[in-house]
N, C-alpha and C. Protein backbone atom coordinates (compact mmCIF):
# COMPACT_ATOMS: atom_id res chain seq x y z
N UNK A 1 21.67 33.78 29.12
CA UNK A 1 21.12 34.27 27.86
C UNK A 1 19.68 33.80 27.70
N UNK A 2 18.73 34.57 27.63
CA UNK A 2 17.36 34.22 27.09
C UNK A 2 16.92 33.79 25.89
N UNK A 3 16.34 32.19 25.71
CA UNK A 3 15.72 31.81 25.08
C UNK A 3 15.21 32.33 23.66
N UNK A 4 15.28 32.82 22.23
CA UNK A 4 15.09 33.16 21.45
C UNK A 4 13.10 32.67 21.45
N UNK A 5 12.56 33.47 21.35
CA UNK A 5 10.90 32.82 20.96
C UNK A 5 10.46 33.61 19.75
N UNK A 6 10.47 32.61 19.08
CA UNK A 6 9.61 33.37 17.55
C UNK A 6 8.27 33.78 17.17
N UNK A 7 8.13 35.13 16.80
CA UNK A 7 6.90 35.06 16.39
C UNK A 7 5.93 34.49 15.12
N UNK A 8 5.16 33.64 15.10
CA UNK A 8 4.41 32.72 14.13
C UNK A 8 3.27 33.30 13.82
N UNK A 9 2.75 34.00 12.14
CA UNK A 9 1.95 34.30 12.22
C UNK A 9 1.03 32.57 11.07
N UNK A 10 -0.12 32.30 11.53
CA UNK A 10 -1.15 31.51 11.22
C UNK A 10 -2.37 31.67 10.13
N UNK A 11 -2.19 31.86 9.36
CA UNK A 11 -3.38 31.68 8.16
C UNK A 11 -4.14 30.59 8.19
N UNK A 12 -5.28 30.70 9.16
CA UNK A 12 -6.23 29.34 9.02
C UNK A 12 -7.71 29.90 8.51
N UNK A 13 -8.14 28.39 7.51
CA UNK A 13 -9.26 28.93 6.87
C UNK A 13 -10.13 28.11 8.10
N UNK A 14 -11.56 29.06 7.36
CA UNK A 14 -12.88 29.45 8.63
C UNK A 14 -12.88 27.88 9.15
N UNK A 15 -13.31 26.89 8.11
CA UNK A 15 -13.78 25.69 8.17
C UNK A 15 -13.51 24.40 8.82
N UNK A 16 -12.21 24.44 8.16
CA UNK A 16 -11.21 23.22 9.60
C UNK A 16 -10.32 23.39 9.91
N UNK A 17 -9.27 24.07 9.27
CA UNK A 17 -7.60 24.56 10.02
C UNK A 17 -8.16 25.54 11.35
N UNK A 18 -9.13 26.38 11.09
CA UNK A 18 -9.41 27.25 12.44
C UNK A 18 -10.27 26.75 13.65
N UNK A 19 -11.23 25.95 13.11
CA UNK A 19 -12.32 25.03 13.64
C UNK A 19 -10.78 24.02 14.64
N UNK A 20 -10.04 23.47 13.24
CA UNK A 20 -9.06 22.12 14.22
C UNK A 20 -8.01 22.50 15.64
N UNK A 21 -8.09 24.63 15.07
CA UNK A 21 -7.08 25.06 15.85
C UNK A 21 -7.98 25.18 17.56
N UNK A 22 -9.40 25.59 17.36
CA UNK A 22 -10.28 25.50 18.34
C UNK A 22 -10.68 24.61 18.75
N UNK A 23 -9.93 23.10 18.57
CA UNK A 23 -10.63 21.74 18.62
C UNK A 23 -9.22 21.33 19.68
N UNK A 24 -8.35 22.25 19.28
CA UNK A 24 -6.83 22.00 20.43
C UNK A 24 -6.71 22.79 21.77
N UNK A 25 -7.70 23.85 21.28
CA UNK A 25 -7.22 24.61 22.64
C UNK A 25 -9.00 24.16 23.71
N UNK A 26 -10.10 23.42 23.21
CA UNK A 26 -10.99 22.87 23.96
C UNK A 26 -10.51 21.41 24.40
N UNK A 27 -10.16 21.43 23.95
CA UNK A 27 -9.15 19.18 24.07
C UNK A 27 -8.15 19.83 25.34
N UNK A 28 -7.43 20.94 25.32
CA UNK A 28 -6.21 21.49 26.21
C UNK A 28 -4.95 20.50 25.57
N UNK A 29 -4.99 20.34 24.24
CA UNK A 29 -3.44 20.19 23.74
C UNK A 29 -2.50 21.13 23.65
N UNK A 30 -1.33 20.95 24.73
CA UNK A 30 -0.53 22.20 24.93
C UNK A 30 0.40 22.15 23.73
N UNK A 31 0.72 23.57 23.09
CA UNK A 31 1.20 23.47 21.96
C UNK A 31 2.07 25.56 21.85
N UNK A 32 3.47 25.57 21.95
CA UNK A 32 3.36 27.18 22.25
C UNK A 32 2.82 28.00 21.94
N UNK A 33 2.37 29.14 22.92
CA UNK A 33 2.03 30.20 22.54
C UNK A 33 2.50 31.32 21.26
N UNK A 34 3.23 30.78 20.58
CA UNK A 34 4.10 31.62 19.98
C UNK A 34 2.61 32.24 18.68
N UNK A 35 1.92 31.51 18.35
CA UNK A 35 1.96 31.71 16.86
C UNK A 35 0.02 32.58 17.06
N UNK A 36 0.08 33.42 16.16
CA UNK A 36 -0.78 34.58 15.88
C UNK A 36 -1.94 33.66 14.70
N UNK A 37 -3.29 33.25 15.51
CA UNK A 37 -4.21 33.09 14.58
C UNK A 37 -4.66 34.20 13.66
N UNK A 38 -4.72 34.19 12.38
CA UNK A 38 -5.64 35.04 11.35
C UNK A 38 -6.61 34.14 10.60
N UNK A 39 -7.93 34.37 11.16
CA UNK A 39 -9.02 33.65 10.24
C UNK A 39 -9.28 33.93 9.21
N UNK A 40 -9.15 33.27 8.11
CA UNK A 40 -9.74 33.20 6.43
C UNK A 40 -10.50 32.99 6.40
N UNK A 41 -11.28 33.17 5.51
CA UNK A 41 -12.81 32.21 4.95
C UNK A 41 -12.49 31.01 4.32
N UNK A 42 -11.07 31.25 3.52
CA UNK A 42 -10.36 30.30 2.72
C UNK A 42 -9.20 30.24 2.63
N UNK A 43 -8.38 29.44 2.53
CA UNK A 43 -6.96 28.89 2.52
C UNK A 43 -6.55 29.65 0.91
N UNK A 44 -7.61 29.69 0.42
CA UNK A 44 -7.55 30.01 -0.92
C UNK A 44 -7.56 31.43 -1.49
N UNK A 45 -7.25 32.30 -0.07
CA UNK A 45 -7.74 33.50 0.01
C UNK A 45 -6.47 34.23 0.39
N UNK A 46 -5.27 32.81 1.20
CA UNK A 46 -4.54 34.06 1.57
C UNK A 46 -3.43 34.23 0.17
N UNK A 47 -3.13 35.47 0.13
CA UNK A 47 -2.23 35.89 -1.16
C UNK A 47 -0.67 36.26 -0.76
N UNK A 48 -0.14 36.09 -1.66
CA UNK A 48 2.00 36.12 -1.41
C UNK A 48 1.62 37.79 -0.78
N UNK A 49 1.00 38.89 -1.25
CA UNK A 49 1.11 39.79 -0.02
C UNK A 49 0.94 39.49 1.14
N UNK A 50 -0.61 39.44 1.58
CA UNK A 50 -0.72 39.01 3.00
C UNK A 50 0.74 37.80 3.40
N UNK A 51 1.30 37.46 3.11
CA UNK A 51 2.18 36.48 3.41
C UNK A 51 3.75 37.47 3.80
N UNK A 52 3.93 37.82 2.52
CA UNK A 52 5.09 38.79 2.91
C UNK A 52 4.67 40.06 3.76
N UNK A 53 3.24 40.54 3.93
CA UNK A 53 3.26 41.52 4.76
C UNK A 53 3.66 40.74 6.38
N UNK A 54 3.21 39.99 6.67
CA UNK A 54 3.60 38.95 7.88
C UNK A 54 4.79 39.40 8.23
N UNK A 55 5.59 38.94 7.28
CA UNK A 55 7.37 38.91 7.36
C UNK A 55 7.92 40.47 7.42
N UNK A 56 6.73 41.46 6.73
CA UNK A 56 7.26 42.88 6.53
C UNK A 56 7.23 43.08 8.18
N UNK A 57 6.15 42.66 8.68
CA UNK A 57 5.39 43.54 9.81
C UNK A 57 6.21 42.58 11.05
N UNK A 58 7.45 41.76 11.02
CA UNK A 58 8.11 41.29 11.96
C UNK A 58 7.83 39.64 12.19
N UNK A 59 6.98 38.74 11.51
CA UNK A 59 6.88 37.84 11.82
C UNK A 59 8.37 36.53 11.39
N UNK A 60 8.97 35.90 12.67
CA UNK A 60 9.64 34.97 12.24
C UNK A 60 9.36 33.84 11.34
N UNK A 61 7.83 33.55 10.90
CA UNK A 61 7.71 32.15 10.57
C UNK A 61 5.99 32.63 10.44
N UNK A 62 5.95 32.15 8.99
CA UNK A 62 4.91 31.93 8.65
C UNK A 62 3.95 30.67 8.41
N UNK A 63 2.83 30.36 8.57
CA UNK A 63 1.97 29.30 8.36
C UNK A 63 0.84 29.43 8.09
N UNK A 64 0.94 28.76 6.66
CA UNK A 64 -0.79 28.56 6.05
C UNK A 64 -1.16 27.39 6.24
N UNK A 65 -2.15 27.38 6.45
CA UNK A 65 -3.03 26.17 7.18
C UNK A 65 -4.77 25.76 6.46
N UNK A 66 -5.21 25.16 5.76
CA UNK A 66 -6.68 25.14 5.14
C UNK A 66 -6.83 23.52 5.45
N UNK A 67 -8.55 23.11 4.77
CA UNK A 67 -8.79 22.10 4.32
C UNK A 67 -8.15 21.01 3.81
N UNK A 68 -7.57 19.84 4.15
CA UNK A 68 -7.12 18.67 2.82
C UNK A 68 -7.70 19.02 1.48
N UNK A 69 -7.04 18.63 0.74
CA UNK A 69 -6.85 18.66 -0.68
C UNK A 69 -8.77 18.09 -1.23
N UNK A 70 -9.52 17.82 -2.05
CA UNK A 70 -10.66 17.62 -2.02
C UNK A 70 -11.68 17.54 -0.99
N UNK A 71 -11.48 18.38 0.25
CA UNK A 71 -12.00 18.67 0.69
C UNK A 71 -12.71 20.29 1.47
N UNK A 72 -12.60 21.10 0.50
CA UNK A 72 -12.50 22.70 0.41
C UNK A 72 -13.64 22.73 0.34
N UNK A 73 -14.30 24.18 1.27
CA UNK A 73 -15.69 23.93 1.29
C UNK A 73 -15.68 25.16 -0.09
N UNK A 74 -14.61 25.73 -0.85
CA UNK A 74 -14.82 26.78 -1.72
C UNK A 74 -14.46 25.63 -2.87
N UNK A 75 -14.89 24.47 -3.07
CA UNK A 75 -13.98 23.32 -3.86
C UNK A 75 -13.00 23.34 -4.38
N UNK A 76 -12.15 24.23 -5.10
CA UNK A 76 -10.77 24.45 -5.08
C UNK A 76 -10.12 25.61 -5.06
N UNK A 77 -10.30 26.03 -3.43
CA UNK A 77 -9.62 27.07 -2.55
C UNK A 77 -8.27 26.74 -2.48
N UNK A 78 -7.89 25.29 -1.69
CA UNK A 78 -6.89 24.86 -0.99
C UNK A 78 -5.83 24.51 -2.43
N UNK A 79 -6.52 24.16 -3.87
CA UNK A 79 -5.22 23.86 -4.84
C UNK A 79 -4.60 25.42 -5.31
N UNK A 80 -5.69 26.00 -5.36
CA UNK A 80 -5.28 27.88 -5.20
C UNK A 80 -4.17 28.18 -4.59
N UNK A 81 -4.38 28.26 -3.35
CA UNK A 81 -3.67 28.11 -1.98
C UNK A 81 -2.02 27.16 -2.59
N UNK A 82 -2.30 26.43 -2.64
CA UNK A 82 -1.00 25.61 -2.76
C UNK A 82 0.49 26.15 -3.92
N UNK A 83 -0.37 26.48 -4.63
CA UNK A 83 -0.32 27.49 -6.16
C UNK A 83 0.59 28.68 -5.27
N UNK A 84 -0.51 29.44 -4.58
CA UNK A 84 0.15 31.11 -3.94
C UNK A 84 1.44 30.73 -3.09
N UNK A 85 1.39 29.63 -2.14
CA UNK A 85 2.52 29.68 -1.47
C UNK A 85 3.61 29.56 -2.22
N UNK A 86 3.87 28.17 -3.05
CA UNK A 86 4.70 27.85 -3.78
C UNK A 86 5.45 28.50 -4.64
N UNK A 87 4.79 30.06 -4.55
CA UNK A 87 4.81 31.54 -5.64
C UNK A 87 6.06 31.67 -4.79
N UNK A 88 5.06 31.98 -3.37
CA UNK A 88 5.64 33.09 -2.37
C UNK A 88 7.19 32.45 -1.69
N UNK A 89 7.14 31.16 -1.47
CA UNK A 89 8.14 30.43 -1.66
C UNK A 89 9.12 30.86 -2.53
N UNK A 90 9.21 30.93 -3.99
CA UNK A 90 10.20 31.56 -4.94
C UNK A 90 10.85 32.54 -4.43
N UNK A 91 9.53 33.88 -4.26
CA UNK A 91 9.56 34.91 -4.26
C UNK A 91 10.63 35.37 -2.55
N UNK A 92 10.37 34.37 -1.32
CA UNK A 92 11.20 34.54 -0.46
C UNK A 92 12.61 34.64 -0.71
N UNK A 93 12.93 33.16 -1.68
CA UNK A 93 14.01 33.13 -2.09
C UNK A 93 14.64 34.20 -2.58
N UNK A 94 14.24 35.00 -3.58
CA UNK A 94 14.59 36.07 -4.24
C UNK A 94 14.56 37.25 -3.58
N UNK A 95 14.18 37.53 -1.95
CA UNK A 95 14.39 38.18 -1.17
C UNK A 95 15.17 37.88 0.01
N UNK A 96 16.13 36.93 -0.16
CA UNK A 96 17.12 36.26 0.87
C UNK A 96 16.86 35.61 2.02
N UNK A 97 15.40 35.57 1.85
CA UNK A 97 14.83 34.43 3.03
C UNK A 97 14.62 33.37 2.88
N UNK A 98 15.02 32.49 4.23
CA UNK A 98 14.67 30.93 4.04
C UNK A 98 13.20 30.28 3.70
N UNK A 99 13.15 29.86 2.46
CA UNK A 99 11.72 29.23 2.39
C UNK A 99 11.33 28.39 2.90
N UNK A 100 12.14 27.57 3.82
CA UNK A 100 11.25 26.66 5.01
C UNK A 100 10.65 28.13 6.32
N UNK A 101 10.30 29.41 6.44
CA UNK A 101 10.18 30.28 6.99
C UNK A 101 8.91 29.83 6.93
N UNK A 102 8.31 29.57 5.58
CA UNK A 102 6.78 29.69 5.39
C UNK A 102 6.36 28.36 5.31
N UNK A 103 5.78 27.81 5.57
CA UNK A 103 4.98 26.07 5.73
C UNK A 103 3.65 26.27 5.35
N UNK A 104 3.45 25.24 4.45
CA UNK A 104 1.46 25.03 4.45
C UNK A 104 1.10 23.45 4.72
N UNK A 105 0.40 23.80 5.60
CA UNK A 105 0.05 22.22 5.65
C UNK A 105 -1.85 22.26 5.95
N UNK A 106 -2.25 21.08 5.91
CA UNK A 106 -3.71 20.58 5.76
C UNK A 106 -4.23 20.14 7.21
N UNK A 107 -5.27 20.53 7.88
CA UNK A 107 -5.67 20.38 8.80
C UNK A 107 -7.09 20.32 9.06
N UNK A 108 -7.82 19.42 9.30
CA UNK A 108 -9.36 19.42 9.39
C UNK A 108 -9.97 19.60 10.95
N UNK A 109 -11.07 20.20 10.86
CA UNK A 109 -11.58 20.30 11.77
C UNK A 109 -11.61 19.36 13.10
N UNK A 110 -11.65 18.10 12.72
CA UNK A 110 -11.40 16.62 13.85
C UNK A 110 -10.18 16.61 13.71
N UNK A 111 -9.04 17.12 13.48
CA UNK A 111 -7.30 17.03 13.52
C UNK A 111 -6.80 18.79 14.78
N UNK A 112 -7.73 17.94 15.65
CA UNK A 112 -6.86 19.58 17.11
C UNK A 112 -5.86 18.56 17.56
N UNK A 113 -4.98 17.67 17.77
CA UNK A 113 -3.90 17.27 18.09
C UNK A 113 -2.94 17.98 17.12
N UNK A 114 -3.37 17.59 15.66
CA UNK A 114 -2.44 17.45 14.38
C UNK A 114 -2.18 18.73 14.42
N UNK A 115 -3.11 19.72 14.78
CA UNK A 115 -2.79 21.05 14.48
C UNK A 115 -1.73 21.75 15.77
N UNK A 116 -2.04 20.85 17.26
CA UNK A 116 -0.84 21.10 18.05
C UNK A 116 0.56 21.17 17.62
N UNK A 117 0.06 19.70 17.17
CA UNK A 117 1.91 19.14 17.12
C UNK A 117 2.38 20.05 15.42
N UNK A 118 1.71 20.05 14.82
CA UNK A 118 2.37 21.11 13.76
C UNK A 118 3.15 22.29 14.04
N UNK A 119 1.93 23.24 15.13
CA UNK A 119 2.56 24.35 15.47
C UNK A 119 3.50 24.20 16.53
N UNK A 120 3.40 23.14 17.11
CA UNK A 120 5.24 23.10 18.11
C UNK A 120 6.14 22.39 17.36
N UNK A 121 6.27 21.82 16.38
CA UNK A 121 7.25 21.40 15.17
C UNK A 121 7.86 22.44 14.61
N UNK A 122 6.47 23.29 14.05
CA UNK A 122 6.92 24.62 13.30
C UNK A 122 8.08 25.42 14.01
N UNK A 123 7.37 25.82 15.39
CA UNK A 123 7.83 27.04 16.68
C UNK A 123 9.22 26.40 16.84
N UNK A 124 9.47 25.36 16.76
CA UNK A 124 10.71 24.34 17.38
C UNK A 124 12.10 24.68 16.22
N UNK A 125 11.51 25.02 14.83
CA UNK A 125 12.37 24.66 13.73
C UNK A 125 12.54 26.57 13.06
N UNK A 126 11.52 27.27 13.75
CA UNK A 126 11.91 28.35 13.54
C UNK A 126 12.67 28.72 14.75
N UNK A 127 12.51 28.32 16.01
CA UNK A 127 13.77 28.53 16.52
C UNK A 127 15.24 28.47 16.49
N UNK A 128 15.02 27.26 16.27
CA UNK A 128 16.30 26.84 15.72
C UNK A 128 17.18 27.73 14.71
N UNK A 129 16.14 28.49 13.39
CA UNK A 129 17.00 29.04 12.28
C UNK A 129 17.31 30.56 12.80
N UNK A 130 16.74 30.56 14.39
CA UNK A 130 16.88 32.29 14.81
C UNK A 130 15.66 33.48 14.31
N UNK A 131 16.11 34.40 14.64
CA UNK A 131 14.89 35.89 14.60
C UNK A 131 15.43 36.00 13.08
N UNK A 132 14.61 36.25 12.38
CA UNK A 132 14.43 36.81 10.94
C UNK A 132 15.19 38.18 10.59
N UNK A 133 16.11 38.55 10.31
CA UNK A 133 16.78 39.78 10.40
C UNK A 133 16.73 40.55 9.64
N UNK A 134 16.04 40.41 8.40
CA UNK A 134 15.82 40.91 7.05
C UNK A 134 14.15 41.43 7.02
N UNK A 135 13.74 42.10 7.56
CA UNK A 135 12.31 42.43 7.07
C UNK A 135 12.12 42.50 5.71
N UNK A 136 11.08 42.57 5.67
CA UNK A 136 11.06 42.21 3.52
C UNK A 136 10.62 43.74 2.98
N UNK A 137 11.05 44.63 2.96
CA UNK A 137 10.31 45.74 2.14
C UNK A 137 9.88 45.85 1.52
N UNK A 138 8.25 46.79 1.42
CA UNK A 138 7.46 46.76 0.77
C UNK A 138 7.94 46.96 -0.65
N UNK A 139 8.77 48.06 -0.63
CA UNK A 139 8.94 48.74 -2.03
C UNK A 139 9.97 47.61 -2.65
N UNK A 140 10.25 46.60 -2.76
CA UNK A 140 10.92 45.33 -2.81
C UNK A 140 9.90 44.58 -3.38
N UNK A 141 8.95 44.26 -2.55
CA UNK A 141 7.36 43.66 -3.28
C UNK A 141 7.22 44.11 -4.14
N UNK A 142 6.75 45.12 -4.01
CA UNK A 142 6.18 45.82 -5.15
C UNK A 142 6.55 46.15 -7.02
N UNK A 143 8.26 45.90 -6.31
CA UNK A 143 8.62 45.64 -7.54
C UNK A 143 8.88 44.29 -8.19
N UNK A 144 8.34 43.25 -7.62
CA UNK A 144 8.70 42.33 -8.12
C UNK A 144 7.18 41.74 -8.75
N UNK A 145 5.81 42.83 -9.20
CA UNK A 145 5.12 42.73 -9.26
C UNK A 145 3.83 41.42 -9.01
N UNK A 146 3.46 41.38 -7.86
CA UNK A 146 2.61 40.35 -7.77
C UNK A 146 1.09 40.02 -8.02
């Protein structure tokens, strides 16, 4: 039987989650291939759509990724950010998905280890819960007005 591999899609903002993610793959911290960079400008930018479109469009496991907490180069992008997931979080729930699916965590530009070992923690624990079987329908979103 073959190995289950999940697909991970990545919300990293411009500054250091994407910078830290390019700070892992120049270091050569091996960390799986699984997970799909999308560059932000801001952590603070990505919204419970873009999040559930992820999950619409097949992704096992989502991850937002920005700046530490007082350190946002939009100064408070990342408490924004913390705000939207925590929405989208609910909002999984109320669409029968596991909200450990979606993770946000803080990553700076000098953190390309931290950002390895996150995404093979992540890849490791969405394996574990299996392929996502529920796509989220749009017309489902939509009514739950966001």
């Amino acid at each position: 039987m073959e190995r289950f591999e999940p697909r991970i899609i990545a919300f990293c903002c411009r500054w250091c989650s994407y910078a830290g993610a390019d700070l892992a793959g120049v270091s050569r911290f091996q960390y799986p291939p699984n997970v799909r960079i999308i560059k932000t400008m801001c952590s603070g930018r990505v919204s419970p759509a873009m999040i559930l479109r992820a999950f619409e469009k097949g992704a096992d496991g989502v991850l937002v990724s920005g700046c530490h907490i007082g350190d946002c180069h939009y100064i408070s992008g990342n408490e924004k950010c913390k705000q939207a997931v925590a929405m989208t979080k609910d909002l999984l729930e109320i669409l029968g998905i596991d909200r450990e699916r979606l993770r946000l965590e803080w990553v700076s530009s000098a953190e390309g280890k931290r950002f390895a070992e996150i995404v093979a923690e992540f890849t490791n624990q969405i394996r574990e819960k299996g392929k996502l079987r529920q796509p989220v329908p749009v017309s489902k979103v939509s009514e739950l007005s966001l």
